[in-house]
N, C-alpha and C. Protein backbone atom coordinates (compact mmCIF):
# COMPACT_ATOMS: atom_id res chain seq x y z
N UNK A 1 -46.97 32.57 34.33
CA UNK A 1 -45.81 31.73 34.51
C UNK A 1 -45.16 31.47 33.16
N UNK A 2 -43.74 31.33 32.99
CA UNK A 2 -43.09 31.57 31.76
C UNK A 2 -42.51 29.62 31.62
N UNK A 3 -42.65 29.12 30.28
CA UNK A 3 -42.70 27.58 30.00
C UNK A 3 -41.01 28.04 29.64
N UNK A 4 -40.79 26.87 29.83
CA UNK A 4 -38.89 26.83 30.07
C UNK A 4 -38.33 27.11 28.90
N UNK A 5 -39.07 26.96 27.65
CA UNK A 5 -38.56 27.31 26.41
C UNK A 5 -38.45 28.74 26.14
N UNK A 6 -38.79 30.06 26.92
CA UNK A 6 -38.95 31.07 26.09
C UNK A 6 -38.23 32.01 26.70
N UNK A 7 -37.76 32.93 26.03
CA UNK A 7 -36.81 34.01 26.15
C UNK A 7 -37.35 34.40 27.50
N UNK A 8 -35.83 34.90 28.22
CA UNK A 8 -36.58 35.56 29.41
C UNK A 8 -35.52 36.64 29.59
N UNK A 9 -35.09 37.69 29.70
CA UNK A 9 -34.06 38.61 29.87
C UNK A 9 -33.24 38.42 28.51
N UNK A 10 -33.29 38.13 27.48
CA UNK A 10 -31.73 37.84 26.45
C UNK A 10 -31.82 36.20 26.20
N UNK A 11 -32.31 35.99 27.36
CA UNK A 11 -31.47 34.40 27.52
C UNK A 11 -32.20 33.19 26.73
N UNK A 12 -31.75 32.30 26.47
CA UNK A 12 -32.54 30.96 26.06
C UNK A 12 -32.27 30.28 26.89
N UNK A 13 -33.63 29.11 27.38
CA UNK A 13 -33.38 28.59 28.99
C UNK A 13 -33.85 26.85 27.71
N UNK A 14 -32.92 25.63 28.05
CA UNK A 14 -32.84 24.95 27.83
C UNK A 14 -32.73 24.13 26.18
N UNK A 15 -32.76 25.56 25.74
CA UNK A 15 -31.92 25.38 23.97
C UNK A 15 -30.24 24.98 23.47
N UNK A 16 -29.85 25.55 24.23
CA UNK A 16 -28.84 25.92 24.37
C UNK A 16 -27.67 24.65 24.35
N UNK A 17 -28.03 23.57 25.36
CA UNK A 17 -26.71 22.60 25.58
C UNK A 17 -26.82 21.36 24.97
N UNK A 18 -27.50 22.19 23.32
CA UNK A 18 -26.94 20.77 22.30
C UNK A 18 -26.69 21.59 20.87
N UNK A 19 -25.10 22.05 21.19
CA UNK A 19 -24.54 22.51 20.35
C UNK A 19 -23.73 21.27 18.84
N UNK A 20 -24.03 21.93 17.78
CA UNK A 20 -23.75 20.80 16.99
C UNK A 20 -22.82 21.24 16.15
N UNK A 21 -21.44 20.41 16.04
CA UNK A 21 -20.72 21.50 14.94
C UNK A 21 -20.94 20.52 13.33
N UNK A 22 -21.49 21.22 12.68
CA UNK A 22 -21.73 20.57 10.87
C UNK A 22 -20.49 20.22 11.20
N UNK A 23 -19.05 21.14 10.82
CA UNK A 23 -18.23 20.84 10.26
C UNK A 23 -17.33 19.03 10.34
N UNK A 24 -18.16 18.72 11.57
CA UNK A 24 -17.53 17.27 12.01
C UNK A 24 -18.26 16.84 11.25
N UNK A 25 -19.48 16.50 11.35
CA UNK A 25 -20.39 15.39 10.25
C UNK A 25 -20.05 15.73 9.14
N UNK A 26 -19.93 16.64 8.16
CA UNK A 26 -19.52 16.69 6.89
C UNK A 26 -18.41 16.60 6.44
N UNK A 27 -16.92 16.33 7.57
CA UNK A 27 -15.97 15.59 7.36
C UNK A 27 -15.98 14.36 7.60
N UNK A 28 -16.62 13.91 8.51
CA UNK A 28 -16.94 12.31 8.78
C UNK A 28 -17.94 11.39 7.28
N UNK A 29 -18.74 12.44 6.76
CA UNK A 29 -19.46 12.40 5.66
C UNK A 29 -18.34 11.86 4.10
N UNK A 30 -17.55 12.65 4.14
CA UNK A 30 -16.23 13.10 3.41
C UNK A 30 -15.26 11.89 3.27
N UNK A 31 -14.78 11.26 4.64
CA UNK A 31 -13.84 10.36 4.72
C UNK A 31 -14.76 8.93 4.58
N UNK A 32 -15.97 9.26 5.27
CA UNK A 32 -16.87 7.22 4.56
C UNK A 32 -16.64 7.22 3.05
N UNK A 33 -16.93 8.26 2.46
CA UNK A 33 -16.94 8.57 0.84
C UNK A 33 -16.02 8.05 0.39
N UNK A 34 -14.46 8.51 0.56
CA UNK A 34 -13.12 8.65 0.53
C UNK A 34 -12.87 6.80 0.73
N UNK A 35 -13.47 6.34 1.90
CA UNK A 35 -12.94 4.89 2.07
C UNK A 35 -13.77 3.89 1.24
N UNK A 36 -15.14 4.31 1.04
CA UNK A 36 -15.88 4.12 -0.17
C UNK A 36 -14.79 3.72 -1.39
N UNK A 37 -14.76 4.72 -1.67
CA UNK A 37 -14.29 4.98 -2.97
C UNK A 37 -12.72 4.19 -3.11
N UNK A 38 -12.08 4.28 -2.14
CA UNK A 38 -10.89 3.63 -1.97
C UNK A 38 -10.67 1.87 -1.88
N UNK A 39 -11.80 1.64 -1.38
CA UNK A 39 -12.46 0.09 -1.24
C UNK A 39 -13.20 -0.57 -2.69
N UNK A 40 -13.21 0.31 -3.55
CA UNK A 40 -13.69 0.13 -4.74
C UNK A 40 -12.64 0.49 -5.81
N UNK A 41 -11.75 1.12 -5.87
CA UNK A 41 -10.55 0.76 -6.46
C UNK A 41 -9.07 0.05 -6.23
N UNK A 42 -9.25 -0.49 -4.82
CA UNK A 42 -8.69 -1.32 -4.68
C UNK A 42 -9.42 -3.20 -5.49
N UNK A 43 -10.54 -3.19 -5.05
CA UNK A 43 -11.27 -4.25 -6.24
C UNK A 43 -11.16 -4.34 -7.12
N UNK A 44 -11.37 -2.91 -7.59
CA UNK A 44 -11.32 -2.99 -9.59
C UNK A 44 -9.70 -3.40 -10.01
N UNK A 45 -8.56 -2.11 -9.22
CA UNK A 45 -6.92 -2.39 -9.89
C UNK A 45 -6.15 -3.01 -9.04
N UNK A 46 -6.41 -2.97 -7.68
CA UNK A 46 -5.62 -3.69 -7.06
C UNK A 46 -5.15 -5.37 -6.93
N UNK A 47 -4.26 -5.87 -6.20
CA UNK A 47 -3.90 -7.26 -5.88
C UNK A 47 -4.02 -7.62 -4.61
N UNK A 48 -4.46 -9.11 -4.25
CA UNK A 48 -4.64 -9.33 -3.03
C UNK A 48 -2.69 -9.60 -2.44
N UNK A 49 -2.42 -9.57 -1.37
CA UNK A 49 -1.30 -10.26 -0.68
C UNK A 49 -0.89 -11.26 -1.40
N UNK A 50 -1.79 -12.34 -1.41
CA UNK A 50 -1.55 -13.79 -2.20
C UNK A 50 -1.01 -13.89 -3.05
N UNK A 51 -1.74 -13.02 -4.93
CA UNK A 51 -1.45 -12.89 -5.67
C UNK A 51 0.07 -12.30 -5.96
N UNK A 52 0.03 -11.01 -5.00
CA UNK A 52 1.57 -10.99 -4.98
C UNK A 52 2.83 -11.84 -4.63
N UNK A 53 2.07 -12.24 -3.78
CA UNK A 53 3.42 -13.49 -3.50
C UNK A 53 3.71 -14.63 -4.38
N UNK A 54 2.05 -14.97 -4.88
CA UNK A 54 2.55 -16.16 -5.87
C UNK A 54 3.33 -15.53 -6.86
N UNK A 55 3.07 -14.27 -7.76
CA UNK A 55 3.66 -14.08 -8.29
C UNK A 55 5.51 -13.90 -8.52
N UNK A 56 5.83 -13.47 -7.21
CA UNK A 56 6.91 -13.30 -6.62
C UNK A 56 7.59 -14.71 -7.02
N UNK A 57 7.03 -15.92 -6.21
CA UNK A 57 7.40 -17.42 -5.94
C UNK A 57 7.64 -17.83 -7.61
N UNK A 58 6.75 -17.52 -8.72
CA UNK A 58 7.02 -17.90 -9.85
C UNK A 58 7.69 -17.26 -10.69
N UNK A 59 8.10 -15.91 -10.77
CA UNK A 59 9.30 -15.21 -11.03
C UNK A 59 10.53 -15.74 -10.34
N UNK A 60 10.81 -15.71 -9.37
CA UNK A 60 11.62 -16.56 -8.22
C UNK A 60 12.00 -17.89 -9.26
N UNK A 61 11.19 -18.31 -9.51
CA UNK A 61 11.20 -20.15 -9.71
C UNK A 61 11.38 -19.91 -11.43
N UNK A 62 11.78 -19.05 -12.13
CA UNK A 62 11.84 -18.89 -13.65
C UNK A 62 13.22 -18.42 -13.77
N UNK A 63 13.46 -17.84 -12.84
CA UNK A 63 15.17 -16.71 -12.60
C UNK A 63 15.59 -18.14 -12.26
N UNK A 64 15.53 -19.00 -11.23
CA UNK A 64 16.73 -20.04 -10.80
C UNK A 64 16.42 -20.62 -12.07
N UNK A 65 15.40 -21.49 -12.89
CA UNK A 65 15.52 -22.48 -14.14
C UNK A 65 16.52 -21.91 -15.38
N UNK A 66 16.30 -20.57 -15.23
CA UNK A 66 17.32 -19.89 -16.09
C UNK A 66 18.49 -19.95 -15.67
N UNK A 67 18.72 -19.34 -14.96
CA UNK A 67 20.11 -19.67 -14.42
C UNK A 67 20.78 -20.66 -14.43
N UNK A 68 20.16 -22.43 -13.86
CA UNK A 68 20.08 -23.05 -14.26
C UNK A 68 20.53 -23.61 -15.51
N UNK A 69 20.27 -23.23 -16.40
CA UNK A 69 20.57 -23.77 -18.12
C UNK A 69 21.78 -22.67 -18.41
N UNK A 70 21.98 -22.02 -17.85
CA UNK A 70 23.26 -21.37 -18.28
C UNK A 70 24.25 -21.95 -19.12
N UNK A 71 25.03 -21.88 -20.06
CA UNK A 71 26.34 -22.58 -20.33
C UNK A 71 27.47 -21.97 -19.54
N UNK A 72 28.16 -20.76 -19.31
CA UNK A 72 28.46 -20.66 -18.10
C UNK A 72 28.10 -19.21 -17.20
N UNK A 73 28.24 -19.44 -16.29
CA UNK A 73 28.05 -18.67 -15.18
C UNK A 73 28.79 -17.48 -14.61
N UNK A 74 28.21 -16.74 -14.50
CA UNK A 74 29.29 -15.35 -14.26
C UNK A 74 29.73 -15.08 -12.93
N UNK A 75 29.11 -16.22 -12.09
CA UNK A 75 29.91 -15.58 -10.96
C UNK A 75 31.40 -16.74 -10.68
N UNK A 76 30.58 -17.95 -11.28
CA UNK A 76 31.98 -19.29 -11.52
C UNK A 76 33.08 -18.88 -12.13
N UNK A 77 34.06 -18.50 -11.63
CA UNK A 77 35.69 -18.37 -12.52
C UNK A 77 36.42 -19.25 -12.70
N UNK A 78 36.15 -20.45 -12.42
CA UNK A 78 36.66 -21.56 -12.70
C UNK A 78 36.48 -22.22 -14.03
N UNK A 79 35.05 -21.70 -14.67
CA UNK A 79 34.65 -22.11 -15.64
C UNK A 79 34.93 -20.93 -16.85
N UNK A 80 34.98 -20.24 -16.66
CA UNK A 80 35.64 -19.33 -17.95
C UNK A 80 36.72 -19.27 -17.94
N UNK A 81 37.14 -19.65 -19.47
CA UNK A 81 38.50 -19.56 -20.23
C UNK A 81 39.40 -18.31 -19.67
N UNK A 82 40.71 -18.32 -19.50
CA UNK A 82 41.70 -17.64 -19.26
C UNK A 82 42.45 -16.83 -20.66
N UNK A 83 42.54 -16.06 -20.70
CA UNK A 83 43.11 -15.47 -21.68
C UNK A 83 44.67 -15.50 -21.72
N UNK A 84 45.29 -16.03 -23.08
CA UNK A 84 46.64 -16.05 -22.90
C UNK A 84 47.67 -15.30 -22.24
N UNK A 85 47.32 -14.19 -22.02
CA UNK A 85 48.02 -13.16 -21.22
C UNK A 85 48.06 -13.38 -19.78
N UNK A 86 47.35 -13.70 -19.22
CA UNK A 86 46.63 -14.36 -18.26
C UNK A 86 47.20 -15.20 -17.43
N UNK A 87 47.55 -15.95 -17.90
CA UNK A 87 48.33 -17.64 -18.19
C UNK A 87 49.53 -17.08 -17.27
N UNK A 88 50.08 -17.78 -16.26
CA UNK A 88 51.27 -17.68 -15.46
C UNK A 88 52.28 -18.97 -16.43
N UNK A 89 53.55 -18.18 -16.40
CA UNK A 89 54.31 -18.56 -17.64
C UNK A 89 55.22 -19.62 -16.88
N UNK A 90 55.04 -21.06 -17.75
CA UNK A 90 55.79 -22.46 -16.40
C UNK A 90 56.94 -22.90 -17.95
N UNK A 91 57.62 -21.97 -18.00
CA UNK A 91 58.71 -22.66 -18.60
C UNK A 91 60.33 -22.47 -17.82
């Protein structure tokens, strides 16, 4: 009597239906690495959300104080001098 493992005509009788392809695990291998590695330079150079925004909020808040102290303003035309030419003539 022949045990289910062994060649019988060519054939292999219950080897067979656990086919494995490497090439998936050693890309799956590849991309943990990849997010690894990506999760660790985001730590070392990166910024959180937060940081960006505060930063944002205090750039933000340095541009208006400047602006602010202006003597005058470039978008105000009321406040810059007219040039004699300028001048609509009331005589």
């Amino acid at each position: 009597m022949e045990s289910p493992h062994t060649v019988g005509h060519g054939t292999l009788r219950g080897m067979a239906s656990n086919v494995v392809n490497l090439n998936r695990f050693r890309k799956k291998k590849q991309r943990e690495a990849k997010a690894k590695q990506a999760e660790t330079n985001r730590i070392r150079h990166g910024r959180t959300q937060a940081e960006k925004d505060r930063e944002r909020v205090e750039r933000e808040r340095a541009e208006r104080a400047i602006e602010g102290k202006r003597l005058e303003r470039e978008s105000d035309e009321a406040t810059q001098p007219t040039l004699p030419s300028e001048e609509p003539d009331h005589k």
